[in-house]
C-alpha atoms as a PDB file:
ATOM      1  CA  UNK A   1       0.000   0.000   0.000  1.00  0.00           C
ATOM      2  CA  UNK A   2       1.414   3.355  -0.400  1.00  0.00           C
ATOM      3  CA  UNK A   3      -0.151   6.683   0.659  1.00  0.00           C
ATOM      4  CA  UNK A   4       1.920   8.911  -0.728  1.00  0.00           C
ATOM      5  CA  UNK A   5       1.381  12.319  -3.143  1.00  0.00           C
ATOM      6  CA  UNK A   6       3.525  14.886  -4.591  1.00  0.00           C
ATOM      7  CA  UNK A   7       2.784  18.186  -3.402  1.00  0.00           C
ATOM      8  CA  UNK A   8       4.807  21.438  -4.183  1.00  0.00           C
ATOM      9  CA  UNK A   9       8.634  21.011  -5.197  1.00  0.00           C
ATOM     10  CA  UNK A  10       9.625  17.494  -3.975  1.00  0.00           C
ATOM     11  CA  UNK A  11       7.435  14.555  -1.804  1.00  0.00           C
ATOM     12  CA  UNK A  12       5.465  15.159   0.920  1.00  0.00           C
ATOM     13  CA  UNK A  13       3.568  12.348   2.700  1.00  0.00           C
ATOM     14  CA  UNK A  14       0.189  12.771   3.421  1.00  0.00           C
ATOM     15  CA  UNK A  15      -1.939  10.679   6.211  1.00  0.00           C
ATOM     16  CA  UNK A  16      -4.871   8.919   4.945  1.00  0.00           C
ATOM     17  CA  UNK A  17      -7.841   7.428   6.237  1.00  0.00           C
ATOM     18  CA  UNK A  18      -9.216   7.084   9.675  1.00  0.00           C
ATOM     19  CA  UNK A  19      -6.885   5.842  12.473  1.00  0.00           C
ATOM     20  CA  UNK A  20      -6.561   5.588  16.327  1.00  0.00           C
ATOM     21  CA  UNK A  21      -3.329   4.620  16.722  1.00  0.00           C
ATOM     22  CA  UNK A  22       0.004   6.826  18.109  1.00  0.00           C
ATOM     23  CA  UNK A  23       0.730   8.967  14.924  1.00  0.00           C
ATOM     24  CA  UNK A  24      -3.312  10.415  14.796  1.00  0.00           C
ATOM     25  CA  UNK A  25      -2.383  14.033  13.848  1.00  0.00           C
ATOM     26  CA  UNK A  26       1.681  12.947  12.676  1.00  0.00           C
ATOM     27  CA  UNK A  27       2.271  14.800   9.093  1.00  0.00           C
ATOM     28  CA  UNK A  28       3.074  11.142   8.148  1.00  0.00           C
ATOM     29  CA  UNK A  29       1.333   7.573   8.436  1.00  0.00           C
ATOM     30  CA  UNK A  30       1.877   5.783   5.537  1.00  0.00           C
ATOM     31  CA  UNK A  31       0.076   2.544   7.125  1.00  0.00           C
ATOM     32  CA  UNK A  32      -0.674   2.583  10.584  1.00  0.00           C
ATOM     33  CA  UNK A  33       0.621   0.237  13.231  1.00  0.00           C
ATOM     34  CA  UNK A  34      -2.300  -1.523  13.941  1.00  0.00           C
ATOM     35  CA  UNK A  35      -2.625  -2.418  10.570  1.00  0.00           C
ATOM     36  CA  UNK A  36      -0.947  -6.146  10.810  1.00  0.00           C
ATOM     37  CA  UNK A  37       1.778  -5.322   8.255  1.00  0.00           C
ATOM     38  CA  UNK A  38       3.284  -3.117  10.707  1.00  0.00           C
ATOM     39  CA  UNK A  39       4.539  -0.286   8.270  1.00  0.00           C
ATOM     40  CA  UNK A  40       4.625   3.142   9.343  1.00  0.00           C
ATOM     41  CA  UNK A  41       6.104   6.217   9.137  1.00  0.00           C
ATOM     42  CA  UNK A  42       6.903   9.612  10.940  1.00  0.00           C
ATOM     43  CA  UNK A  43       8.466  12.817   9.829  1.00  0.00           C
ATOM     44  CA  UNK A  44      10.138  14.144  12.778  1.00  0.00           C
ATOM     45  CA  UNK A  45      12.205  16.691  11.441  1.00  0.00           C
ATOM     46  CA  UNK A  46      12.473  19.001   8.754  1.00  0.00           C
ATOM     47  CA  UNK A  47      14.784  22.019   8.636  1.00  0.00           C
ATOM     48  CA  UNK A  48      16.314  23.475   5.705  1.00  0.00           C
ATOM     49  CA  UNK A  49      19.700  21.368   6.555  1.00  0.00           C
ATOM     50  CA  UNK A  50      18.488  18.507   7.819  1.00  0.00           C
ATOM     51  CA  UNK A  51      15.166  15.832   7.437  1.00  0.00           C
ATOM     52  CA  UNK A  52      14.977  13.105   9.443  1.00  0.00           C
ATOM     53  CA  UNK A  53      11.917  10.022   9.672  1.00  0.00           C
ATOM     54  CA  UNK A  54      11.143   7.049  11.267  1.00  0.00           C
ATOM     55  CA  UNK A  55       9.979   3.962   9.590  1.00  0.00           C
ATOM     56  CA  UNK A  56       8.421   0.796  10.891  1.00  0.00           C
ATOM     57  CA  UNK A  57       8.415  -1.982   8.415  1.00  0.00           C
ATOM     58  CA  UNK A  58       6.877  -5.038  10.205  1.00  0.00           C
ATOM     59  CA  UNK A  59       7.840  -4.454  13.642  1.00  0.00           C
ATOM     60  CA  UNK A  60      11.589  -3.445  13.002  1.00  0.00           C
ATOM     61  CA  UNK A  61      12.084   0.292  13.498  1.00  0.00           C
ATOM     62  CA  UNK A  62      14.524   2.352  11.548  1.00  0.00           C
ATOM     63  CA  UNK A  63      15.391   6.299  11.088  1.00  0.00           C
ATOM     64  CA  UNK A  64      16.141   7.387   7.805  1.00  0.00           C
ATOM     65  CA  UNK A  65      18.326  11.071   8.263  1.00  0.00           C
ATOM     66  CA  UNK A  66      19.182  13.492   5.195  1.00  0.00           C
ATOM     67  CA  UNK A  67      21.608  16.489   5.467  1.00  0.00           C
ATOM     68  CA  UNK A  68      23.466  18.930   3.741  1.00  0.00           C
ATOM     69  CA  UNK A  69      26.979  19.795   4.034  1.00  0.00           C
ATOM     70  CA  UNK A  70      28.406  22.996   2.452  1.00  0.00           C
ATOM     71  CA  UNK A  71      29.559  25.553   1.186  1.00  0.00           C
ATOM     72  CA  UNK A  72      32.751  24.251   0.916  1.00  0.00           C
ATOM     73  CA  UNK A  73      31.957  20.680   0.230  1.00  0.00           C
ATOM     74  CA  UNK A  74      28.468  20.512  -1.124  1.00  0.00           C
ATOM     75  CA  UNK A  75      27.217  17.014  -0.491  1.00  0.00           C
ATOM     76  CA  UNK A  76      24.015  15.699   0.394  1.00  0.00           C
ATOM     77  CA  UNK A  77      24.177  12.719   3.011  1.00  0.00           C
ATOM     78  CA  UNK A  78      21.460  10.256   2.964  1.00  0.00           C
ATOM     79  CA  UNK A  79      22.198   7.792   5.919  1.00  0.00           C
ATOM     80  CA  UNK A  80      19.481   4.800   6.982  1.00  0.00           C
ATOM     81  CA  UNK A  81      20.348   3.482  10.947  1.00  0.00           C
ATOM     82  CA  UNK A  82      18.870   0.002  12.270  1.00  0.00           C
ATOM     83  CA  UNK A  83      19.131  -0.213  15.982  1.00  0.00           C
ATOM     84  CA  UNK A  84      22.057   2.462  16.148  1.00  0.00           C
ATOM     85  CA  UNK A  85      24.307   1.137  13.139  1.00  0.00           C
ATOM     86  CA  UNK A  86      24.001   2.733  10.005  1.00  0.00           C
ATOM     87  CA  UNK A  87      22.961   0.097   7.140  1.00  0.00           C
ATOM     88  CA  UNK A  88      23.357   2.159   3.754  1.00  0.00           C
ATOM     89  CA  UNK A  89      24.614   5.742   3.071  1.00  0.00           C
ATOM     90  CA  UNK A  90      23.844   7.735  -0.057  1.00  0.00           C
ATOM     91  CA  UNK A  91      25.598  10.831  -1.034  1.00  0.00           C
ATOM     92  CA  UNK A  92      24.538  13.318  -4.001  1.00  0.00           C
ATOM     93  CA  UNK A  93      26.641  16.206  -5.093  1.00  0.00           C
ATOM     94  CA  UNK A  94      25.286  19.414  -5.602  1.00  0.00           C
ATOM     95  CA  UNK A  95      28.038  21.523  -6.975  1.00  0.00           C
ATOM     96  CA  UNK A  96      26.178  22.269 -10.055  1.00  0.00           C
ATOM     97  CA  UNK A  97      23.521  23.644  -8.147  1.00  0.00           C
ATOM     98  CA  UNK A  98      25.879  26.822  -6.627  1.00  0.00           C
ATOM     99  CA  UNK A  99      25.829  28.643  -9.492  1.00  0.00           C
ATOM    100  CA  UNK A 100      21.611  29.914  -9.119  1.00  0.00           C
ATOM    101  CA  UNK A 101      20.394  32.592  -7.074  1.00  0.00           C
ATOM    102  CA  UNK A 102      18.192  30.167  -5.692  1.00  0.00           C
ATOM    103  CA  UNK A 103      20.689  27.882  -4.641  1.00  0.00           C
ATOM    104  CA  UNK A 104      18.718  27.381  -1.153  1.00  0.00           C
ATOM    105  CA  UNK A 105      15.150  26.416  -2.462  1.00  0.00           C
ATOM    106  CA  UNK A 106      16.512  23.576  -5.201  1.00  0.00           C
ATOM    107  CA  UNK A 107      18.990  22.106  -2.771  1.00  0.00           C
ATOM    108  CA  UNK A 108      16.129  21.946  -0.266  1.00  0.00           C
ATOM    109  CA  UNK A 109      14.029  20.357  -3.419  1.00  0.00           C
ATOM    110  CA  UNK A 110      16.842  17.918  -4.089  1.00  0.00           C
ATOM    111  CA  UNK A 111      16.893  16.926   0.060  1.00  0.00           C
ATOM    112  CA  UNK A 112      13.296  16.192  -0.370  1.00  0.00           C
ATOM    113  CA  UNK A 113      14.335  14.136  -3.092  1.00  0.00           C
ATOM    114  CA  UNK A 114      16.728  12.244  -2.300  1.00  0.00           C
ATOM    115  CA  UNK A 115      14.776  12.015   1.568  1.00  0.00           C
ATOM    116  CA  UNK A 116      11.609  10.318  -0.432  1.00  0.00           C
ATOM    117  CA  UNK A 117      13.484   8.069  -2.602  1.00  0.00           C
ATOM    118  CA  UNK A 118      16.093   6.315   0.821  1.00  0.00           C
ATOM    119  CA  UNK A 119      12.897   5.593   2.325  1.00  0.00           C
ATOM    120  CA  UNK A 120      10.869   4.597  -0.821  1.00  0.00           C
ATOM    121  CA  UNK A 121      14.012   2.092  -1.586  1.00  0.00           C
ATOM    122  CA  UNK A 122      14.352   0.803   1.820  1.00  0.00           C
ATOM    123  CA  UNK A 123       9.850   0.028   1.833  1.00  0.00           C
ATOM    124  CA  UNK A 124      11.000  -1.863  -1.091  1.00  0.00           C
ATOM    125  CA  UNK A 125      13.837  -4.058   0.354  1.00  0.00           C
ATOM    126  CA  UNK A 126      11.770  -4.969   3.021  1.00  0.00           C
ATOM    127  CA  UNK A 127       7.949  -6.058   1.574  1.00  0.00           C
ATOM    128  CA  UNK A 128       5.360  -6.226   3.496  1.00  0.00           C
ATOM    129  CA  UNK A 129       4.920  -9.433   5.287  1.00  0.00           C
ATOM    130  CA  UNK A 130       2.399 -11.797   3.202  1.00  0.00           C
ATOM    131  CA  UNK A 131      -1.077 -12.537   4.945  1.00  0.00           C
ATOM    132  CA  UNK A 132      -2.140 -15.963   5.372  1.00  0.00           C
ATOM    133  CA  UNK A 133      -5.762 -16.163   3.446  1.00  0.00           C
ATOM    134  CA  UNK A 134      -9.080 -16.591   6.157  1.00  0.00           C
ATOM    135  CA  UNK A 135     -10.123 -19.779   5.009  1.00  0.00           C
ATOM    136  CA  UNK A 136      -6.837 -21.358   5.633  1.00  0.00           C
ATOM    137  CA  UNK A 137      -7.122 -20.453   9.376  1.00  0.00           C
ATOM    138  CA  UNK A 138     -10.242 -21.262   8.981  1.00  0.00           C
ATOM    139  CA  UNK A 139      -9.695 -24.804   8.417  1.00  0.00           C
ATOM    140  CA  UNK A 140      -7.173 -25.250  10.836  1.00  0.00           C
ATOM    141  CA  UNK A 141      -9.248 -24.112  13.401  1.00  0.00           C
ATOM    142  CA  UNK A 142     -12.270 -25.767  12.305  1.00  0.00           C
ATOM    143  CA  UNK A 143     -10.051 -29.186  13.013  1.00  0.00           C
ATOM    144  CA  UNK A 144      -8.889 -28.522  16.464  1.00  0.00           C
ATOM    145  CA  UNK A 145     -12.398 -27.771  17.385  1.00  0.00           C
ATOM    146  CA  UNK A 146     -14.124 -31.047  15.890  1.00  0.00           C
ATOM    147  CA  UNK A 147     -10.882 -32.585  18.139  1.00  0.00           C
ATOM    148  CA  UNK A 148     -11.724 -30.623  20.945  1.00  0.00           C
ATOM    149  CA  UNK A 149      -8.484 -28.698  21.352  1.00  0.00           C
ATOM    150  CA  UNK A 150     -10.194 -25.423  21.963  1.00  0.00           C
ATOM    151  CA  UNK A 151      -6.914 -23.917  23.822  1.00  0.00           C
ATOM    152  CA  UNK A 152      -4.495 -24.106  20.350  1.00  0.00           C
ATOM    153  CA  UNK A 153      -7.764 -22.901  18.290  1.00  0.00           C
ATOM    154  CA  UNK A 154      -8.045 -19.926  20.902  1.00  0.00           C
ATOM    155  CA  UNK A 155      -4.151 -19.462  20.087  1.00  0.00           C
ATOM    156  CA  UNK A 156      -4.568 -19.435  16.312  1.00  0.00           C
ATOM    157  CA  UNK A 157      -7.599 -17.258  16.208  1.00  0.00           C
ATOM    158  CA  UNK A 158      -5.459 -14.444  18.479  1.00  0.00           C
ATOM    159  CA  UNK A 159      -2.816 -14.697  15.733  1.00  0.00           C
ATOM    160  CA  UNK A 160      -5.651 -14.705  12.087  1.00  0.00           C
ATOM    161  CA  UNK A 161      -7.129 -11.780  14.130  1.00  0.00           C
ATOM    162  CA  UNK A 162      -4.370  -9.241  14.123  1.00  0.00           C
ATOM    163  CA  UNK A 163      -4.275  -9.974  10.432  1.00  0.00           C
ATOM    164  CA  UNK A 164      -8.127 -10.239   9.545  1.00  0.00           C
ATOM    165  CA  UNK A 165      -9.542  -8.808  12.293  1.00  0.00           C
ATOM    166  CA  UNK A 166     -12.895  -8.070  10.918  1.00  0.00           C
ATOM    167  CA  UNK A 167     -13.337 -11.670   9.465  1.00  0.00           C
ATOM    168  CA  UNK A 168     -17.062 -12.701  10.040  1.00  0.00           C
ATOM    169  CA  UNK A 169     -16.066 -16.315  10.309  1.00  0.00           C
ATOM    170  CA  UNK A 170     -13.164 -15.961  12.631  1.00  0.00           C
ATOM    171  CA  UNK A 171     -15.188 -13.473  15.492  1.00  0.00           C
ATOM    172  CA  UNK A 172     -17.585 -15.805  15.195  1.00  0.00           C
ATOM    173  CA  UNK A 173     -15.170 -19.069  16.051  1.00  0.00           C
ATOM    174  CA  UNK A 174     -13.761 -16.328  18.693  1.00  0.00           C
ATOM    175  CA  UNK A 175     -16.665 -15.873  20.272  1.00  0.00           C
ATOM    176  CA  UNK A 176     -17.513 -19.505  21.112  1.00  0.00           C
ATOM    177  CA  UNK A 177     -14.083 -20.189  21.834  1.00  0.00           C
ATOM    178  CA  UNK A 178     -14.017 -17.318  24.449  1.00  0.00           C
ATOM    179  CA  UNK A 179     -16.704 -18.500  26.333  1.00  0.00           C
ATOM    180  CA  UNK A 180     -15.761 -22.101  26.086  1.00  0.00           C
ATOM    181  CA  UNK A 181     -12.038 -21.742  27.089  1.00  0.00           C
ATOM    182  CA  UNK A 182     -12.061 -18.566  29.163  1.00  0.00           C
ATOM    183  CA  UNK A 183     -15.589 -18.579  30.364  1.00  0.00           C
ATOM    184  CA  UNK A 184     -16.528 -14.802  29.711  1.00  0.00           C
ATOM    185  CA  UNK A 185     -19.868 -15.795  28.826  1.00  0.00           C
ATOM    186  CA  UNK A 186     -21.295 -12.434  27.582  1.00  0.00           C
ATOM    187  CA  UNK A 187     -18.121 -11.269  25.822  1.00  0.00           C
ATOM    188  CA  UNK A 188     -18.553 -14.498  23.856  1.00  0.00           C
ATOM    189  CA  UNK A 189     -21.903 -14.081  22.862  1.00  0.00           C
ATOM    190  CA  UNK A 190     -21.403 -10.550  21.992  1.00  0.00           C
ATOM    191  CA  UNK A 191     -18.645 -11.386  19.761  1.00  0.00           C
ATOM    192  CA  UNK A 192     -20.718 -13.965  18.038  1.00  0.00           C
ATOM    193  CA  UNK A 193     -23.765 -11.534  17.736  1.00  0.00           C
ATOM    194  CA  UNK A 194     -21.028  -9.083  16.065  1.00  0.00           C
ATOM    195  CA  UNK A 195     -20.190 -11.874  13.841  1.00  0.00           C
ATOM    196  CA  UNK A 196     -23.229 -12.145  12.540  1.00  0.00           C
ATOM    197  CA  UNK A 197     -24.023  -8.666  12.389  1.00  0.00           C
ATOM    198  CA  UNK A 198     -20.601  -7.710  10.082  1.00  0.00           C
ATOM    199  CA  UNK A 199     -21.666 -10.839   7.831  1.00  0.00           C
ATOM    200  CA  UNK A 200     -24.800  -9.142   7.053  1.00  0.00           C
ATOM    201  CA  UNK A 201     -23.837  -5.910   6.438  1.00  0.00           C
ATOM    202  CA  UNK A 202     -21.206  -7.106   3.917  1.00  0.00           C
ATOM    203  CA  UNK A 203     -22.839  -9.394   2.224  1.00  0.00           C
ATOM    204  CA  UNK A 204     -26.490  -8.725   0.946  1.00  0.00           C
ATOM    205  CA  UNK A 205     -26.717 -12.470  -0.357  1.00  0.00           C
ATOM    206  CA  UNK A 206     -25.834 -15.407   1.321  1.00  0.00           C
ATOM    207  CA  UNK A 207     -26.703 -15.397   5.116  1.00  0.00           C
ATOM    208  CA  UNK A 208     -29.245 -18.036   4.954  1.00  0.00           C
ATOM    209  CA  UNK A 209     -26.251 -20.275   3.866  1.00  0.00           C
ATOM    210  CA  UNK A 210     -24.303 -19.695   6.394  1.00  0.00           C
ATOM    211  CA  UNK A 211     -26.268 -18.977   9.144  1.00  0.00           C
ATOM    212  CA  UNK A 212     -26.037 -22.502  10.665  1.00  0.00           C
ATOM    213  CA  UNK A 213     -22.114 -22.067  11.177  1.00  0.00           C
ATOM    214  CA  UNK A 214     -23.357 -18.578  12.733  1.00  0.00           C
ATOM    215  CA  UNK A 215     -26.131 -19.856  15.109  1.00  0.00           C
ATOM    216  CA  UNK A 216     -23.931 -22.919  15.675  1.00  0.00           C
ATOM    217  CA  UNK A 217     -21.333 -21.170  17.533  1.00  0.00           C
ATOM    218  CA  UNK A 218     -23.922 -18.432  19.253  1.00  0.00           C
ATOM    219  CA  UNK A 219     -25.721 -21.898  20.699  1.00  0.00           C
ATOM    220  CA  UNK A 220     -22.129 -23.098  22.121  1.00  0.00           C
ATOM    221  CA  UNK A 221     -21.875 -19.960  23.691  1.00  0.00           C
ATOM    222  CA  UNK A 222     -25.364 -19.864  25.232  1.00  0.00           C
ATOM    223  CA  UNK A 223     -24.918 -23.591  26.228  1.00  0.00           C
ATOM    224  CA  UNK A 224     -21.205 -22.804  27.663  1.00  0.00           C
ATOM    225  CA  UNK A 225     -22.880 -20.331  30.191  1.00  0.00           C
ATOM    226  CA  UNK A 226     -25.648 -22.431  30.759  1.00  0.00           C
ATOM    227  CA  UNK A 227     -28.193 -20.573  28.956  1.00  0.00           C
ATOM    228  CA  UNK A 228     -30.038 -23.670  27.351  1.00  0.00           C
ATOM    229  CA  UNK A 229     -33.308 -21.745  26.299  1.00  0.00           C
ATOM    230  CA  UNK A 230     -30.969 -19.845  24.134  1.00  0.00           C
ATOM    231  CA  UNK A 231     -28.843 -22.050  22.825  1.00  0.00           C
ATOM    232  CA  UNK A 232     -32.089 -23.942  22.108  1.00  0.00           C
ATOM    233  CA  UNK A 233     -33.452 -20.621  20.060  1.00  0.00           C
ATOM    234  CA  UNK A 234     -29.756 -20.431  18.467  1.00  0.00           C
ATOM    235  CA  UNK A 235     -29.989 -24.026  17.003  1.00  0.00           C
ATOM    236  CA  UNK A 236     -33.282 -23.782  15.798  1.00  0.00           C
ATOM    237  CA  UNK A 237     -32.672 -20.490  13.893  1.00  0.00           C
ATOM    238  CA  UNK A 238     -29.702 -22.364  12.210  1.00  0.00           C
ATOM    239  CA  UNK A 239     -32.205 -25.239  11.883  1.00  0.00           C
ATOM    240  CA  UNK A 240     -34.420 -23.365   9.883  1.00  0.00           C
ATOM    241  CA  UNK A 241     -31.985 -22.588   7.155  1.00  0.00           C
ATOM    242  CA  UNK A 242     -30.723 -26.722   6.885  1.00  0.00           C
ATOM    243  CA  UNK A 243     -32.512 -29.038   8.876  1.00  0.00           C
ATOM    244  CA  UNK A 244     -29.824 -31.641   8.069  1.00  0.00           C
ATOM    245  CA  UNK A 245     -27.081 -29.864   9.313  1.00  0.00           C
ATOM    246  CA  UNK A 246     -25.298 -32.293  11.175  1.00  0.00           C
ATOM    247  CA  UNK A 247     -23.468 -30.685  13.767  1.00  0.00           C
ATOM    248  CA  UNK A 248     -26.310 -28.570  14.735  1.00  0.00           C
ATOM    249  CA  UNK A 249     -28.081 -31.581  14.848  1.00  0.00           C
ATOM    250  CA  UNK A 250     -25.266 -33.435  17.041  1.00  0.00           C
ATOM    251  CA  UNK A 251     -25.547 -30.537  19.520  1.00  0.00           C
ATOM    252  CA  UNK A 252     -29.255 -30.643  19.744  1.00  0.00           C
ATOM    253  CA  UNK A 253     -29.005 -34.599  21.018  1.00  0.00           C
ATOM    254  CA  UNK A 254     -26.557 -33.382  23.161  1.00  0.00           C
ATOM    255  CA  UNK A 255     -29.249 -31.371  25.095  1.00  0.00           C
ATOM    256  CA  UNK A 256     -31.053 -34.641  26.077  1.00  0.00           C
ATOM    257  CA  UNK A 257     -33.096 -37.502  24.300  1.00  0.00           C
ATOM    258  CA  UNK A 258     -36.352 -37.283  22.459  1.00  0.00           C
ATOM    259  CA  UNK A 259     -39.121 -38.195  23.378  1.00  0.00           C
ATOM    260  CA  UNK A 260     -42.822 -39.031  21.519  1.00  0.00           C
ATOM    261  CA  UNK A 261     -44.158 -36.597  18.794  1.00  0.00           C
ATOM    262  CA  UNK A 262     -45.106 -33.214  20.311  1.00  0.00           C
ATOM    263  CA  UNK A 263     -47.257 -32.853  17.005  1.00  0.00           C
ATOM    264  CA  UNK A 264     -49.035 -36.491  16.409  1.00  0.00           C
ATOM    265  CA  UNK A 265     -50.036 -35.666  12.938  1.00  0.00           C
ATOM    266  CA  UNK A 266     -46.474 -34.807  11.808  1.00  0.00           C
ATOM    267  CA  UNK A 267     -43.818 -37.546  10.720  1.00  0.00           C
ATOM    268  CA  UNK A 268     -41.055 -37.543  13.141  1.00  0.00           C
ATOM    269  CA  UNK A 269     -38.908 -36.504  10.037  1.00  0.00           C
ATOM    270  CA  UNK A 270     -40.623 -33.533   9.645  1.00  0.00           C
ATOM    271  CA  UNK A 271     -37.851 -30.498  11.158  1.00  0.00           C
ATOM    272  CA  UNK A 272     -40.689 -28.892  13.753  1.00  0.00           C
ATOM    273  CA  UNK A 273     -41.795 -32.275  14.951  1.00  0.00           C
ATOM    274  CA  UNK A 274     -38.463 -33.596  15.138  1.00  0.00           C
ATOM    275  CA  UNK A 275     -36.730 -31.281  17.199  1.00  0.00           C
ATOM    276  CA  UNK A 276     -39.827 -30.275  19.244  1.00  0.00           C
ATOM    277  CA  UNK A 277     -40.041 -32.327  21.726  1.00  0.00           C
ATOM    278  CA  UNK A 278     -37.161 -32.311  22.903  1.00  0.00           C
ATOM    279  CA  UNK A 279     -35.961 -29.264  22.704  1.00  0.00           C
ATOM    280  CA  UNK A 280     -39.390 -28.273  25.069  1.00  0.00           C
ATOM    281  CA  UNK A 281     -38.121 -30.733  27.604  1.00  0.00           C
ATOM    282  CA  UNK A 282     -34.888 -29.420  27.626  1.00  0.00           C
ATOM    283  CA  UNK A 283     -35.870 -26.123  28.266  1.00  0.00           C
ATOM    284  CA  UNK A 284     -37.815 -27.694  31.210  1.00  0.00           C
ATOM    285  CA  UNK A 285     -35.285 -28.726  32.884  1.00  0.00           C
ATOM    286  CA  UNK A 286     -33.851 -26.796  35.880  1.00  0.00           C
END
């Protein structure tokens, strides 16, 4: 990503965007810190003989300082330092420049210059670390669940959050895995309802598809905390989209066994005559 644009005689770095994070109200941010890349950058200096910045380029800081020397040996001095050692050094004569009237304003135009281009070079050298793709986490996590290691899914989901941390799929996995492994029962359902909330304001199609992976993990949470009359509501919301869905239907027989036909008239494969039953004498029970 690169926020940059060219203003007046050389470049000038202009914030972008909305952000909360240290350099709110900086003259530079190129991408904030929170952003999981961990590239940013800070102007903190710059004086007619000197310019000096700050870059973070996934978590490693360094301070990129230009300078001029002169009159007598007219040199500009481009130096990048990495935890206090200097790791490259650029130098650009400007002896051609003495003989203007304006020899002030183009050597501060060729600082800006050569300032832009140490710390566009070094962005390049080191590229932004690569994001792992949702569904891959996805998967992984979606494994250590069905073999109950909730503990290393709670681990991974941390980690795919700081890189997708607006994923539908993974809050919603977050949730359930809060309450389950942590037992903060309300931040868990909250985080689910948020889940489900995010997926339907980004995508105008599709909910009914998904929504018993949604109300799936909502019901764990309800049923972690004890809330069965909600995690019975939660299944049969998911229910209503796929009556088939298996583990929806595993969690419902975990609740307790059937019993006879609420609804006589009604098969027993029918979804409201199925499910019925039980699901009133669950919420019976104390």
């Amino acid at each position: 990503m690169n926020n940059t644009e060219r203003t007046g005689s050389g470049e000038e770095f202009v914030r972008k965007g909305k952000c909360s994070c240290s350099l709110t109200g900086s003259r530079f941010c190129d991408i904030c810190p929170e952003n999981p890349n961990k590239r940013a950058l800070k102007i903190r200096s710059a004086r007619s003989s000197e310019m000096t910045a700050d870059i973070v380029l996934d978590g490693l800081k360094y301070h990129v300082q230009t300078e001029r020397l002169g009159p007598k040996n007219p040199v500009i001095i481009t130096n990048v330092w990495k935890a206090g050692e200097v790791i490259s050094t650029k130098k650009t004569d400007y002896r051609h420049l003495v003989v203007f009237p304006d020899i002030n304003s183009k050597v501060q135009e060729l600082m800006q210059q050569e300032h832009a281009f140490s710390i566009q070079e070094l962005t390049r050298k080191i590229p932004a670390r690569k994001l792992k793709d949702p569904t891959f986490y996805i998967e992984e996590i979606r494994c250590l669940i069905k073999s109950r290691s909730y503990r290393e899914a709670l681990k991974i989901l941390d980690n795919a959050l700081t890189e997708h941390p607006f994923n539908p799929f993974l809050l919603s996995y977050h949730g359930c895995m809060i309450a389950v492994v942590h037992g903060d029962y309300n931040l868990g359902v909250d985080i689910c309802k948020d889940a489900i909330e995010i997926f339907k304001a980004e995508e105008t199609v599709g909910f009914q598809f998904f929504s018993p992976f949604f109300y799936l993990n909502l019901g764990k949470a309800y049923r972690a905390a004890g809330q069965k009359r909600d995690a019975v509501q939660s299944y049969m919301t998911g229910l209503a989209a796929d009556p088939e869905d298996p583990d929806l239907l595993a969690e419902i027989n975990g609740l307790g066994r059937r019993r006879k036909p609420i609804i006589p008239f009604l098969k027993r494969s029918n979804p409201v005559n199925k499910f019925a039953g039980i699901l009133l004498q669950t919420i019976s029970v104390p």
